[in-house]
PDB file of N, CA and C in Angstrom:
ATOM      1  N   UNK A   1     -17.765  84.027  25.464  1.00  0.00           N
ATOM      2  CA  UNK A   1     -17.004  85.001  26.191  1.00  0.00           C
ATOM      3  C   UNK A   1     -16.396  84.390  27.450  1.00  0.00           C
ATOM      4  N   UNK A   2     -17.126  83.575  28.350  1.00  0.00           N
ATOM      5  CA  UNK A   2     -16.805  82.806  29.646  1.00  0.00           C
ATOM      6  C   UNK A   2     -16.201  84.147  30.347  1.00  0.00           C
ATOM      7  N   UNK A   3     -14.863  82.970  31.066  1.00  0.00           N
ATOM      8  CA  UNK A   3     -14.762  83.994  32.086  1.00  0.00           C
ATOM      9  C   UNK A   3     -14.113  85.281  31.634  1.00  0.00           C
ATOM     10  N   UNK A   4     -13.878  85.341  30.522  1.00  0.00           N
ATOM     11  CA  UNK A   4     -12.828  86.993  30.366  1.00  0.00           C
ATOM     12  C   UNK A   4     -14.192  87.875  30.198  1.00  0.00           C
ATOM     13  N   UNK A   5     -15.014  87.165  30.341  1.00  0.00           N
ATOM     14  CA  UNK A   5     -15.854  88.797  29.859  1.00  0.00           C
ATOM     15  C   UNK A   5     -16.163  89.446  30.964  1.00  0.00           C
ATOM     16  N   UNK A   6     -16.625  90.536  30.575  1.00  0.00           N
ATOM     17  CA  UNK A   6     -16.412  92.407  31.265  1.00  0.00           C
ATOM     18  C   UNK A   6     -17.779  92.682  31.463  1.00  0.00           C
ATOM     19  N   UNK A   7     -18.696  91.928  31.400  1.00  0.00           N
ATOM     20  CA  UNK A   7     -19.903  92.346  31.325  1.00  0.00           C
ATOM     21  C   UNK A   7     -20.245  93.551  33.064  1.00  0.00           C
ATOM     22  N   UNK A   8     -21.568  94.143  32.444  1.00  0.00           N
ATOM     23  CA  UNK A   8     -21.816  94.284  34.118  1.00  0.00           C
ATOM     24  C   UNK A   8     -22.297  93.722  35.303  1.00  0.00           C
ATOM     25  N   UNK A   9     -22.983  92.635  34.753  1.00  0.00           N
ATOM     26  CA  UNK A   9     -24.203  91.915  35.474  1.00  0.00           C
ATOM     27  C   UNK A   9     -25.465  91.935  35.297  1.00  0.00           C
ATOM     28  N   UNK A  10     -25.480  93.462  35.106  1.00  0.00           N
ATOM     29  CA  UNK A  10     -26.566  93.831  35.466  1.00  0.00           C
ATOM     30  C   UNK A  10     -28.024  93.022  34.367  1.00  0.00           C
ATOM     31  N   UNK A  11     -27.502  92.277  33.422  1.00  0.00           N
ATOM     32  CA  UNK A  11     -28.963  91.493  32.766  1.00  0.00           C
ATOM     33  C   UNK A  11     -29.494  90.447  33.131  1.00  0.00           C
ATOM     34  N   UNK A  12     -28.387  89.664  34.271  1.00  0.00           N
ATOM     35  CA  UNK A  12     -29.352  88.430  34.699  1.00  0.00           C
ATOM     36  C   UNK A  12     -30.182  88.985  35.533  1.00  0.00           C
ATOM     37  N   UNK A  13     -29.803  90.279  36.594  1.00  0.00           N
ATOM     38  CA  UNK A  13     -29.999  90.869  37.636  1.00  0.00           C
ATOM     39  C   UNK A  13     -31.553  91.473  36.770  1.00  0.00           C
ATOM     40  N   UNK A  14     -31.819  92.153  35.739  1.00  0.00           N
ATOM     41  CA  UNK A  14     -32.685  92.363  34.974  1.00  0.00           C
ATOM     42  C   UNK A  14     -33.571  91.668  34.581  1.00  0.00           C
ATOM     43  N   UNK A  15     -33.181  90.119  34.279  1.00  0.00           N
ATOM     44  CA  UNK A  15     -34.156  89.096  33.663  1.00  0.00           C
ATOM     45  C   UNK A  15     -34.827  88.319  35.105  1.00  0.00           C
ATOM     46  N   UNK A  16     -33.643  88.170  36.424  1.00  0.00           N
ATOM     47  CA  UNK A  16     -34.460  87.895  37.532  1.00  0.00           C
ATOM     48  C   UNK A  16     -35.841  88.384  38.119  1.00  0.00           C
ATOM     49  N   UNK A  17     -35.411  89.724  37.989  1.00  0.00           N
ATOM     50  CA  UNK A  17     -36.671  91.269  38.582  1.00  0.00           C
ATOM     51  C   UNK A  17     -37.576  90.260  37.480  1.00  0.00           C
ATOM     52  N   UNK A  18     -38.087  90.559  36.160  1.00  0.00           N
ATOM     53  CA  UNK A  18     -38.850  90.962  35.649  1.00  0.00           C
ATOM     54  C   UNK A  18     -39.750  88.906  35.632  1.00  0.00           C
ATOM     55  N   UNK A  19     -38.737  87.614  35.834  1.00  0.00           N
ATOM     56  CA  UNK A  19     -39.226  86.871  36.074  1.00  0.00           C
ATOM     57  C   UNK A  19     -39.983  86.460  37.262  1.00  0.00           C
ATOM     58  N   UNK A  20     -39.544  87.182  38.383  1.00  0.00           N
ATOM     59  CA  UNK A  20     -40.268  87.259  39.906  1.00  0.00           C
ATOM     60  C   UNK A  20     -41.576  87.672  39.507  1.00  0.00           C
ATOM     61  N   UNK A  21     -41.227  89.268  39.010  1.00  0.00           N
ATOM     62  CA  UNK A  21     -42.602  89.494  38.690  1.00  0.00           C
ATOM     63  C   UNK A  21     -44.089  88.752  38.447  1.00  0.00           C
ATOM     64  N   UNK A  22     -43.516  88.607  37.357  1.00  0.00           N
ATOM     65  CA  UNK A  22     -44.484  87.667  36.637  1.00  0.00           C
ATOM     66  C   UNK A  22     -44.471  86.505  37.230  1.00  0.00           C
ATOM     67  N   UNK A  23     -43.866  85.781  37.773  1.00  0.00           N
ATOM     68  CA  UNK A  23     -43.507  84.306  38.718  1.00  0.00           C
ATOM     69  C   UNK A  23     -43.232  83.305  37.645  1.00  0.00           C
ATOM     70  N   UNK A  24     -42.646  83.809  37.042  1.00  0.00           N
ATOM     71  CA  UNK A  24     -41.983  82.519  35.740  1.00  0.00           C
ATOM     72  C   UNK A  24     -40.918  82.136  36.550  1.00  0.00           C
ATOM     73  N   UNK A  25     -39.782  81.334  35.746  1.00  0.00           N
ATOM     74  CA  UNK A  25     -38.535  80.435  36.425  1.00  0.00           C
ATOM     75  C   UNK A  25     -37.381  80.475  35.282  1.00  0.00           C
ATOM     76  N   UNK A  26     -36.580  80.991  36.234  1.00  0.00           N
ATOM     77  CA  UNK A  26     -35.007  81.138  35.119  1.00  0.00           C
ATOM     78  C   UNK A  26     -34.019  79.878  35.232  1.00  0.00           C
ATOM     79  N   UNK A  27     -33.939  78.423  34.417  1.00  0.00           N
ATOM     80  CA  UNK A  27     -32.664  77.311  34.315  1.00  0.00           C
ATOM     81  C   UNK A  27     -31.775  77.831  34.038  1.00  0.00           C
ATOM     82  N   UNK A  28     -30.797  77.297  34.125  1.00  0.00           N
ATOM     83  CA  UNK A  28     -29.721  77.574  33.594  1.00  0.00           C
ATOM     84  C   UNK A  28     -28.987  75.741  33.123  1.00  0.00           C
ATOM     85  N   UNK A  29     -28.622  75.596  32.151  1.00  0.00           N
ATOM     86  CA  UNK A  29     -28.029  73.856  31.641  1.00  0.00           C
ATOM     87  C   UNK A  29     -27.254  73.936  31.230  1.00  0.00           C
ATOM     88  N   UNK A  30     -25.821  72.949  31.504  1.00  0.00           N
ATOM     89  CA  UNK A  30     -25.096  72.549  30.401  1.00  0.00           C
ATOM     90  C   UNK A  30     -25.031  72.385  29.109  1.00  0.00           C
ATOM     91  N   UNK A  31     -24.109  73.200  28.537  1.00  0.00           N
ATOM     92  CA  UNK A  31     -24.324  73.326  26.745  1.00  0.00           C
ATOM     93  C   UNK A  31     -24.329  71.891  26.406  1.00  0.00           C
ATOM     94  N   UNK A  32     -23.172  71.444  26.672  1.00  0.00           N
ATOM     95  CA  UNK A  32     -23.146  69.600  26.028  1.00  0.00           C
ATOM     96  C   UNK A  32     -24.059  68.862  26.377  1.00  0.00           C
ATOM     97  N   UNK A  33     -24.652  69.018  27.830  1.00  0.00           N
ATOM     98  CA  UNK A  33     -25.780  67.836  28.018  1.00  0.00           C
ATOM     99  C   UNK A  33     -26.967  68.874  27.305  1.00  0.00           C
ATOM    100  N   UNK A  34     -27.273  70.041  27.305  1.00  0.00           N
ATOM    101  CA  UNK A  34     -28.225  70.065  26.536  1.00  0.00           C
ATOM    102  C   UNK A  34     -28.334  69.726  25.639  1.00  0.00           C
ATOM    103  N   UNK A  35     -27.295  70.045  24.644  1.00  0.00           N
ATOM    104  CA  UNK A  35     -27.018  69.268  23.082  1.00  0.00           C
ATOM    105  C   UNK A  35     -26.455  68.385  22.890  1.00  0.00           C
ATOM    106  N   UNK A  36     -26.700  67.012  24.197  1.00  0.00           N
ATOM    107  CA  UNK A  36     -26.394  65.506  23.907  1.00  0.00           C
ATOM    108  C   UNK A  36     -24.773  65.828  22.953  1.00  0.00           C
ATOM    109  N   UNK A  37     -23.998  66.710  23.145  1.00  0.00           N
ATOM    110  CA  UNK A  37     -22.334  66.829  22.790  1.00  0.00           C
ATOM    111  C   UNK A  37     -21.428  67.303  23.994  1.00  0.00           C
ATOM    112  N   UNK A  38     -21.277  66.495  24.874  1.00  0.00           N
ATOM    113  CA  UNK A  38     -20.466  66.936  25.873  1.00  0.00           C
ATOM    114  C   UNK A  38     -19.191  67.965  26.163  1.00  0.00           C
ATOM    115  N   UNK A  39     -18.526  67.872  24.704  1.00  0.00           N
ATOM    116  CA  UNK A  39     -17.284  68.235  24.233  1.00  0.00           C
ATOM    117  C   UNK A  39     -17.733  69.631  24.380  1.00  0.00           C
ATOM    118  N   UNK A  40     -19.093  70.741  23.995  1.00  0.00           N
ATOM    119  CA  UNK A  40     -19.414  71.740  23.862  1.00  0.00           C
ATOM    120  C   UNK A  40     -19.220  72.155  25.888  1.00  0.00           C
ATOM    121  N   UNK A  41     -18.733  73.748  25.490  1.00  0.00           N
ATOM    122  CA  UNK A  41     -18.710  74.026  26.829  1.00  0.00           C
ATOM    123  C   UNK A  41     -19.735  75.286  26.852  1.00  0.00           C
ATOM    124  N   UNK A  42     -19.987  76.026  27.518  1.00  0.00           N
ATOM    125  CA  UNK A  42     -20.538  77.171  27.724  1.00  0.00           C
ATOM    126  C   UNK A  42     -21.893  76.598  28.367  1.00  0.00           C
ATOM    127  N   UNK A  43     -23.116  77.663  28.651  1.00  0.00           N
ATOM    128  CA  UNK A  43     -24.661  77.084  29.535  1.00  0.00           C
ATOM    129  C   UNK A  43     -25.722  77.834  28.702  1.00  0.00           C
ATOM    130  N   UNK A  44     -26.667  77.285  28.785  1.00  0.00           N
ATOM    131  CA  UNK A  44     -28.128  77.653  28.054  1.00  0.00           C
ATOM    132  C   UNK A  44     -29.006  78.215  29.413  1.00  0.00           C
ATOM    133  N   UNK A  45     -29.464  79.240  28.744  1.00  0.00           N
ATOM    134  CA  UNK A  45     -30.597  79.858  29.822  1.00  0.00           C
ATOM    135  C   UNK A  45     -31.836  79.946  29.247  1.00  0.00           C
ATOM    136  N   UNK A  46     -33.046  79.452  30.449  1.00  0.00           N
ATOM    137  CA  UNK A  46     -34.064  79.325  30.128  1.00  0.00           C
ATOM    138  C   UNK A  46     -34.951  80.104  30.810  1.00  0.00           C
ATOM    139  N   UNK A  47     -35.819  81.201  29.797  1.00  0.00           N
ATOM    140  CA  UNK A  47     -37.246  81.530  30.734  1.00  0.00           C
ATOM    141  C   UNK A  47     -38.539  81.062  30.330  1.00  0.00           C
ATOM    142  N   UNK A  48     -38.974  80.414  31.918  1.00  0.00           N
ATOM    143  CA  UNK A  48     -40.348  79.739  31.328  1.00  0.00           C
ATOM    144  C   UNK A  48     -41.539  80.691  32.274  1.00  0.00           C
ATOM    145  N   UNK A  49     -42.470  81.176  31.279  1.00  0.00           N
ATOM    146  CA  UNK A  49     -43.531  81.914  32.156  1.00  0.00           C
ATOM    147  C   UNK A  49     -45.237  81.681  31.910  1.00  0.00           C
ATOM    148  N   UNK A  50     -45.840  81.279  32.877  1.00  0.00           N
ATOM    149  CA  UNK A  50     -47.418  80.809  32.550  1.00  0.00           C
ATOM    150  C   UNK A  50     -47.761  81.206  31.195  1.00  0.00           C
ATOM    151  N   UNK A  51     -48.535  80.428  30.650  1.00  0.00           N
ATOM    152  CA  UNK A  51     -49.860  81.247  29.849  1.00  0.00           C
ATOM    153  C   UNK A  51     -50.888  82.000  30.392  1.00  0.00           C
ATOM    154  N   UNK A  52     -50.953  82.669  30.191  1.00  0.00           N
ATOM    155  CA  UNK A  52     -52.328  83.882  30.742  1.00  0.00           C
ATOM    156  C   UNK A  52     -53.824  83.085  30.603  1.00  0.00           C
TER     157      UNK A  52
END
């Protein structure tokens, strides 16, 4: 979608709250360097949260 999209926001704003919470950590990476293909554009998001 990039930049034309219409979204509201409001789900990173959603996935932030609920990672604080818990005290996990939200990345965010480059599509191409994540997938060693540079040519790829767009970003990968990551939530990482303890084991209990």
């Amino acid at each position: 979608m990039g930049a034309k999209s219409h979204g509201s926001g409001i789900g990173l704003y959603l996935v932030n709250t609920l990672v604080n919470i818990y005290e996990g950590e939200v990345t965010v990476e480059d599509r191409g360097v994540w997938l060693d293909e540079p040519e790829l554009e767009g970003s990968v998001f990551s939530v990482t949260f303890q084991r209990a």
